[in-house]
Protein backbone atom coordinates (compact mmCIF):
# COMPACT_ATOMS: atom_id res chain seq x y z
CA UNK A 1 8.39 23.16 -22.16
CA UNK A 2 9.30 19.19 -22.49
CA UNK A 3 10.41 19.32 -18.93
CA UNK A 4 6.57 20.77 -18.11
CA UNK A 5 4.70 18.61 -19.72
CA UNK A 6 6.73 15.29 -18.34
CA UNK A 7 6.35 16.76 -14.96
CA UNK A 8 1.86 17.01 -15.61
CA UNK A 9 1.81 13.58 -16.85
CA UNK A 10 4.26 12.08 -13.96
CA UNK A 11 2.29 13.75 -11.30
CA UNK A 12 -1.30 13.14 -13.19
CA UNK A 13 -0.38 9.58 -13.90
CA UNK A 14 0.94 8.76 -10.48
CA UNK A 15 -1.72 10.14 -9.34
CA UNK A 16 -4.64 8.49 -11.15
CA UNK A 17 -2.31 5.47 -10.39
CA UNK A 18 -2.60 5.41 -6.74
CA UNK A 19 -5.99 6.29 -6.54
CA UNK A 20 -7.33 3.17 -8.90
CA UNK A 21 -4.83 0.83 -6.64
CA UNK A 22 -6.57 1.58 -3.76
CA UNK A 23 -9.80 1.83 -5.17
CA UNK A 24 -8.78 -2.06 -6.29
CA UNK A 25 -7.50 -2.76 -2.29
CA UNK A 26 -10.45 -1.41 -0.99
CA UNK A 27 -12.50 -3.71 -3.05
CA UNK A 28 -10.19 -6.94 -2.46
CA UNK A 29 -10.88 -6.46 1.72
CA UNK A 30 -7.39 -7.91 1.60
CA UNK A 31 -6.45 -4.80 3.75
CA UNK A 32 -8.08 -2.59 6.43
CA UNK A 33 -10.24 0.09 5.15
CA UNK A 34 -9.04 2.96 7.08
CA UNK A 35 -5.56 2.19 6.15
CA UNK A 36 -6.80 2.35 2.35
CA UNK A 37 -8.45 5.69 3.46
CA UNK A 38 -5.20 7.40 4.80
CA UNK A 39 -3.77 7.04 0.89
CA UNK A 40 -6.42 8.80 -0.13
CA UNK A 41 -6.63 11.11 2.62
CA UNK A 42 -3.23 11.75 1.76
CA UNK A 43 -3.68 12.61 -2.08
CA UNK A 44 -6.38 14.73 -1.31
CA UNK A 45 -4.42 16.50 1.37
CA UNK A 46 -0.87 16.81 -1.23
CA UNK A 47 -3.58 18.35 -3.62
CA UNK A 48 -4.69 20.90 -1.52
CA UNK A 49 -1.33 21.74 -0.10
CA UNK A 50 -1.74 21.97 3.50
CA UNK A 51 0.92 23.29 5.91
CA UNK A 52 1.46 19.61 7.39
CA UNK A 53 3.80 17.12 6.19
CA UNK A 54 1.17 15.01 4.25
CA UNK A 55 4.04 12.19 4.06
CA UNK A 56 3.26 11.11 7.91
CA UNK A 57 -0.09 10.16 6.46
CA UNK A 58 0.86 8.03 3.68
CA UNK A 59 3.53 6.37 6.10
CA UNK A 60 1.17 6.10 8.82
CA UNK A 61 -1.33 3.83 6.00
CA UNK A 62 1.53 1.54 4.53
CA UNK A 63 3.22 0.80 7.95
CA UNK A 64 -0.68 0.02 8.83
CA UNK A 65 -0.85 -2.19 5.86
CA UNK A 66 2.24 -3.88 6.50
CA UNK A 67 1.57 -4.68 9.94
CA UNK A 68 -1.81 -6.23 8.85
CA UNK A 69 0.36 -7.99 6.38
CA UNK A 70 2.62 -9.61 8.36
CA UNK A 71 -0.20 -10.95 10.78
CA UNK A 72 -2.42 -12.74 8.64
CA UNK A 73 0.53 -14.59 7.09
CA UNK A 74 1.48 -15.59 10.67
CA UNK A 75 4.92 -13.69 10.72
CA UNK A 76 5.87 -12.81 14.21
CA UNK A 77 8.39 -13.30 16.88
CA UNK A 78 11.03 -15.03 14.00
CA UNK A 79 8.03 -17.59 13.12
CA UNK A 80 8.27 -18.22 9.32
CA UNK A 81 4.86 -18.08 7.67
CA UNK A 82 2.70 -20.90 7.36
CA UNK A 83 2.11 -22.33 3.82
CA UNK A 84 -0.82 -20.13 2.04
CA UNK A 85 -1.70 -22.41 -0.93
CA UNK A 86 -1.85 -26.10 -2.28
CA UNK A 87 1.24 -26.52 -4.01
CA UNK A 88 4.11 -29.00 -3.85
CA UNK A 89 5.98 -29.42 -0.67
CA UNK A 90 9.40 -30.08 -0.96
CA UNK A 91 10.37 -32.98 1.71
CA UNK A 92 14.14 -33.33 3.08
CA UNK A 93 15.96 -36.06 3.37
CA UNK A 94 18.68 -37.30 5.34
């Protein structure tokens, strides 16, 4: 019965917990909004069980996220990403 009940409030909490992330994401505009849609797509579609491995979609959203990621910092081909904010640099001497 303990084992039960931890297992409901895992999958209910993860659950909720996902959902209000991207809910938060797709109000930010940080990200694309279709990737934001495949998470969801893919709790709705673990929920109803289909006979598809609902994994590819999640995977399919987060590598899309990533990607986006990666370009708006400016990370490609080995090129470290360009300085987002107004902080201290440090400067090197020789």
């Amino acid at each position: 019965m303990p084992g039960t009940v931890f297992t409901v409030m895992f999958f209910a909490g993860a659950f909720i917990g996902i959902v209000v992330m991207m809910v938060a994401v797709w109000r930010s505009r940080a990200l694309p909004r279709a990737a934001v849609l495949l998470l969801v797509a893919f709790q709705a579609a673990d929920i109803v069980s289909l006979p598809f491995p609902t994994t590819v979609i999640a995977a399919a959203g987060l590598l899309w996220m990533a990607v986006s990621l990666l370009r708006a910092r400016g990370v490609r081909a080995g090129r470290p990403a360009e300085d987002m904010g107004g902080g201290v640099h440090a400067v090197e001497r020789s």
